[in-house]
Protein backbone atom coordinates (compact mmCIF):
# COMPACT_ATOMS: atom_id res chain seq x y z
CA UNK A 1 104.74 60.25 -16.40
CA UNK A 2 102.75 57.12 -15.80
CA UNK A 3 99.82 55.54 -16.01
CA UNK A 4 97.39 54.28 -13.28
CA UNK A 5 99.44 51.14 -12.85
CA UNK A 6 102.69 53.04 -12.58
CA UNK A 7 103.60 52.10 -15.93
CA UNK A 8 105.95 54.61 -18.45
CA UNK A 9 106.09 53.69 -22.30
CA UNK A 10 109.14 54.90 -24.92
CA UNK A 11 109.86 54.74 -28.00
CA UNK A 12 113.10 53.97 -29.42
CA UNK A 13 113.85 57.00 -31.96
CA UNK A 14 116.73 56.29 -34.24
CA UNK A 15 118.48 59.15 -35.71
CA UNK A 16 119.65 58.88 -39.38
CA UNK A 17 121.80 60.61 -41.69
CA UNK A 18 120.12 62.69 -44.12
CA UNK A 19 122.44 61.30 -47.32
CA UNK A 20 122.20 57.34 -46.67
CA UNK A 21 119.41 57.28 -43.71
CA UNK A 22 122.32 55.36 -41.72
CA UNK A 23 120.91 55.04 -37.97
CA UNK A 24 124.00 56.99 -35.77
CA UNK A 25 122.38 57.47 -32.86
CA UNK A 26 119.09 57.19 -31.04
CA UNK A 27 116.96 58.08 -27.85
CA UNK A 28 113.81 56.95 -26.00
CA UNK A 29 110.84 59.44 -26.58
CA UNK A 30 108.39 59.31 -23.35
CA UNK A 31 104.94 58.43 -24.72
CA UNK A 32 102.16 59.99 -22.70
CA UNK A 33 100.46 57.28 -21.17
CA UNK A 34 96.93 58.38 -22.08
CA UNK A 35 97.79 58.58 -26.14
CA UNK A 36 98.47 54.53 -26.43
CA UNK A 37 96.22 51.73 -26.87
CA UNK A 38 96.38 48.70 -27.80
CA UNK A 39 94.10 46.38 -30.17
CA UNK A 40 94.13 43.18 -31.35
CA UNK A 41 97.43 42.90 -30.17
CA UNK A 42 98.76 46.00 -31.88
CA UNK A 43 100.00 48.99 -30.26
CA UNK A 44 98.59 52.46 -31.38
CA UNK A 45 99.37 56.29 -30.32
CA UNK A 46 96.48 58.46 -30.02
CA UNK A 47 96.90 62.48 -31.30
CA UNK A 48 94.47 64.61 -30.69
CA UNK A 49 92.69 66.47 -33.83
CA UNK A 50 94.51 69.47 -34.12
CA UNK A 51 97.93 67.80 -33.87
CA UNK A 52 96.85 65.45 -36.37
CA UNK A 53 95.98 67.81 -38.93
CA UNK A 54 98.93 69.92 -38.33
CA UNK A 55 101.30 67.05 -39.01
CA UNK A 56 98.61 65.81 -41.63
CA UNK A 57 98.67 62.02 -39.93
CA UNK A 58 95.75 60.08 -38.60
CA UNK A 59 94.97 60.63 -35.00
CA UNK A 60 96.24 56.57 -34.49
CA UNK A 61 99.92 55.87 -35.34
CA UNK A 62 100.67 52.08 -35.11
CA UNK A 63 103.67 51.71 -32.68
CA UNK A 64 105.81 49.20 -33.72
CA UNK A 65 106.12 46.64 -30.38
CA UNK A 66 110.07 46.04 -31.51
CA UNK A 67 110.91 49.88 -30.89
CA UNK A 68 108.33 50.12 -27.82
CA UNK A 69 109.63 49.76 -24.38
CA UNK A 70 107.48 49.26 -21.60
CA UNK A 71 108.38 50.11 -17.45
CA UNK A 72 106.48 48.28 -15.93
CA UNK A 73 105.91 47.57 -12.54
CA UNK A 74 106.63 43.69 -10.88
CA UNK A 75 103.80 41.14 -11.40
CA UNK A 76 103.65 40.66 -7.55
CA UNK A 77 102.36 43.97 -7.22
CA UNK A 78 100.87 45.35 -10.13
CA UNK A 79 97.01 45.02 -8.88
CA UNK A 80 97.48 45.96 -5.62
CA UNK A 81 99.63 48.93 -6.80
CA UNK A 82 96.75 50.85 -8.52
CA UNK A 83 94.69 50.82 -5.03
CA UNK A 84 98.06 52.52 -3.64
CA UNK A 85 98.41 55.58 -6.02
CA UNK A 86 94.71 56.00 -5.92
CA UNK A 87 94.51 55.87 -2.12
CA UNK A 88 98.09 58.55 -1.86
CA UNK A 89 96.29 60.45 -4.39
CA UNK A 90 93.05 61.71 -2.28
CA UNK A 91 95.10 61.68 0.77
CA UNK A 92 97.28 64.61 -1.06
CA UNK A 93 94.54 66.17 -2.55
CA UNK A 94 92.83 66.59 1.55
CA UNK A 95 94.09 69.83 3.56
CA UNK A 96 96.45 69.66 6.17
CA UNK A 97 93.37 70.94 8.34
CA UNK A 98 90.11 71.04 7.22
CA UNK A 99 88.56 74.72 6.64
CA UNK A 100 86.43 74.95 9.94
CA UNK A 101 89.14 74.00 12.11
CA UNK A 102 91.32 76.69 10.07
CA UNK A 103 88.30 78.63 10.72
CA UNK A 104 88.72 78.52 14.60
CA UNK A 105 92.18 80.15 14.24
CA UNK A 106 90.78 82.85 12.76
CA UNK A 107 87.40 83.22 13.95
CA UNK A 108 87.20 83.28 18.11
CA UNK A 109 83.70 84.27 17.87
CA UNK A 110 83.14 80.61 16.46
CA UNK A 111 84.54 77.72 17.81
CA UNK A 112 83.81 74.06 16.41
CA UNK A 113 85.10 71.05 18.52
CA UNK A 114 87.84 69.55 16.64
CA UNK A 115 90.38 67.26 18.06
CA UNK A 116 94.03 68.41 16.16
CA UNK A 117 95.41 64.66 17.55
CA UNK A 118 92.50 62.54 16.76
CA UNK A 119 92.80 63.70 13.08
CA UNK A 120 96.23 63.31 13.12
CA UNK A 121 96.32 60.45 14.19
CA UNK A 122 93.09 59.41 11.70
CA UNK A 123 95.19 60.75 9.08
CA UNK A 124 98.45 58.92 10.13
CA UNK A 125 96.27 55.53 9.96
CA UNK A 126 94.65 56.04 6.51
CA UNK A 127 98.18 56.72 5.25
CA UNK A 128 99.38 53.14 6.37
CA UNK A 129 96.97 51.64 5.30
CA UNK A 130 97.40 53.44 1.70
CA UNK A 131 101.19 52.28 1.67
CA UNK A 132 100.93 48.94 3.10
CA UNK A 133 100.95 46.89 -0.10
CA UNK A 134 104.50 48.32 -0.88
CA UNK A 135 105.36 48.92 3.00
CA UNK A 136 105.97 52.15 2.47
CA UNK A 137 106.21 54.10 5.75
CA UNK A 138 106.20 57.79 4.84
CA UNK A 139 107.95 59.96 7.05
CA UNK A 140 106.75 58.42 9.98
CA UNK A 141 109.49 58.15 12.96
CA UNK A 142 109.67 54.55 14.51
CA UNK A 143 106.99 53.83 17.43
CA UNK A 144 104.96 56.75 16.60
CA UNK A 145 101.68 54.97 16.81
CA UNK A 146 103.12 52.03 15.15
CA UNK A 147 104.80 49.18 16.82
CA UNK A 148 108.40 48.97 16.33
CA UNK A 149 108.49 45.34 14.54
CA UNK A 150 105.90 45.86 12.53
CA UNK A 151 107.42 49.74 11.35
CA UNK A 152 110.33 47.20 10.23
CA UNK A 153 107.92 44.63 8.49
CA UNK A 154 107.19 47.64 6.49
CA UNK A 155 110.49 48.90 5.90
CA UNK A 156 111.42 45.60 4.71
CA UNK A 157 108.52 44.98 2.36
CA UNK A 158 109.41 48.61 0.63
CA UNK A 159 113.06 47.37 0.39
CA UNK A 160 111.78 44.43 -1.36
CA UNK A 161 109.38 46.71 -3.33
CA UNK A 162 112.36 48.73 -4.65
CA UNK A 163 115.00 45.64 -5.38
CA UNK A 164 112.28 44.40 -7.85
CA UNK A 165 111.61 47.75 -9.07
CA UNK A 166 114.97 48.29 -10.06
CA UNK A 167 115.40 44.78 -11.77
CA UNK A 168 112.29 45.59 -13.83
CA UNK A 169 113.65 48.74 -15.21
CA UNK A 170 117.45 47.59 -15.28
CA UNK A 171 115.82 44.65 -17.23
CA UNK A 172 113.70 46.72 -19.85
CA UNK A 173 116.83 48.81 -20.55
CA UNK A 174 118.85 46.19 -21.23
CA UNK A 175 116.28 44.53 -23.57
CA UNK A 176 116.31 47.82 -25.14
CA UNK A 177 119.66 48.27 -25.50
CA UNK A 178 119.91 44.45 -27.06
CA UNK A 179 116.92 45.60 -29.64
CA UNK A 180 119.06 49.08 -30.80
CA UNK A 181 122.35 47.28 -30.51
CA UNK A 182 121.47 44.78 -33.28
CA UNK A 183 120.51 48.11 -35.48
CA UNK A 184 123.64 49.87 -34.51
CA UNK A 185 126.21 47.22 -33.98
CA UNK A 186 127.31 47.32 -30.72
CA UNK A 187 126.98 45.40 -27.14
CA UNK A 188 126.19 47.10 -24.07
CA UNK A 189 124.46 45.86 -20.83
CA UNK A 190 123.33 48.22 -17.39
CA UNK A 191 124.21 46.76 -14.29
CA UNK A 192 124.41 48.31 -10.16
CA UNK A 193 126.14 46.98 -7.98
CA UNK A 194 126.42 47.45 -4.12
CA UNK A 195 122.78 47.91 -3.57
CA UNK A 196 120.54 45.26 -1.48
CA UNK A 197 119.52 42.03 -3.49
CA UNK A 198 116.85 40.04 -3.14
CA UNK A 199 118.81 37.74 -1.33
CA UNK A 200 119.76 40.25 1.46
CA UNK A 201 115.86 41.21 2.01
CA UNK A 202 114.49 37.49 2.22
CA UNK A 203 117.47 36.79 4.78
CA UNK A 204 116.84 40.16 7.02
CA UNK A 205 113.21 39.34 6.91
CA UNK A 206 113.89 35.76 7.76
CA UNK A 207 116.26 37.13 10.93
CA UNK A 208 113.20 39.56 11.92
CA UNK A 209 110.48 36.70 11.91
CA UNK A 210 113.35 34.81 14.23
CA UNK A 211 113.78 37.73 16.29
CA UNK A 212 117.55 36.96 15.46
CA UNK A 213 118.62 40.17 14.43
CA UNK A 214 118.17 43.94 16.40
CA UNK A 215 116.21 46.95 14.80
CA UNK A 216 119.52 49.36 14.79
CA UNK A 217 121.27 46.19 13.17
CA UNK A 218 118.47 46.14 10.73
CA UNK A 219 119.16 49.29 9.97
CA UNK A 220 122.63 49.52 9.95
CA UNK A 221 122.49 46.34 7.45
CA UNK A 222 120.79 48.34 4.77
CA UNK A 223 122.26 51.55 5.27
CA UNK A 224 125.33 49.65 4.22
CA UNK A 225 124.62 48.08 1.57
């Protein structure tokens, strides 16, 4: 679950003997997004009343920020991420058809002019325009009312969107590993190998802009990698 920014919250949980309260284990407890705030600098957890009173506790429980891990999404994008999900969000929420066209099927004793291709393709546009902060092209095939290069300027900027979403989160968990390997006493990193870098999108879209590389190449390259 996230927030309007894409953003997920945890909270390290330790788990303790009952004898010594020696930490032997732990795990990350997914804070609904809509329960923390933050002021002066401090992090708090909302509950609502009746949880509150059952597990006689305020309804604010100060978070501490050294067992609080944030996922969040890259600076580059964070802003213009919010006008995504809200944009994908009404799309989703509009019918496939709308209910006087549907009407028509039904009804032959009323017909309304509607154009099935004009909305499609009205429909098709909105949801490029929704994505194309992240370049995220749907399920649209290639040259279906898109021109190819620019289908693969997308693809591209998505591949770039994903390589820095991946280091963001491969980045938290690591930090959070660091923070509950100090308690527990051990070492441990994440890393992924075989999957596209940075490096490999900034030279493919450097090859595109130079018309040095072919689309079936392009997408050989990262179907490859």
């Amino acid at each position: 679950m996230t927030n309007a920014y894409g953003e997920a919250n945890y909270e390290i949980a330790y788990l303790s003997r009952q004898k010594d309260e020696l930490a032997i284990g732990f795990k990350l407890v997914s804070i609904p997004p809509t329960s923390l705030t933050q002021h002066n600098g401090i992090f708090y957890q909302y509950l609502p009343r009746q949880l509150a009173d059952f597990r006689k506790e305020t309804q604010y429980i100060q978070l501490s920020e050294y067992n609080l891990l944030r996922f969040q999404v890259p600076d580059y994008i964070r802003n213009e991420l919010k006008y995504v999900l809200k944009s994908l969000s009404g799309l989703s929420n509009h019918p496939t058809l709308p209910d006087f066209a549907l009407r028509n099927i039904s009804d032959n004793s009323t017909r309304i002019p509607f154009d099935i291709a004009a909305f499609d393709y009205s429909r098709n546009l909105a949801l490029a325009d929704a994505a194309k902060q992240i370049g995220w092209n749907s399920f649209t095939p290639i040259g279906n009312n898109m021109l190819e290069y620019y289908y693969f300027h997308r693809f591209l900027l998505f591949e770039q969107f994903k390589v820095n979403l991946r280091n963001s989160i491969l980045s938290t968990l690591n930090e959070g590993l660091s923070t509950i390997g100090k308690r527990l006493e051990f070492s441990a990193r994440l890393e992924i190998e075989g999957l596209p870098s940075i490096g490999d999108v900034n030279a493919a879209q450097s090859r595109l802009s130079s018309g040095n590389i072919s689309f079936n190449e392009l997408l050989d390259l990262f179907s490859l990698l």
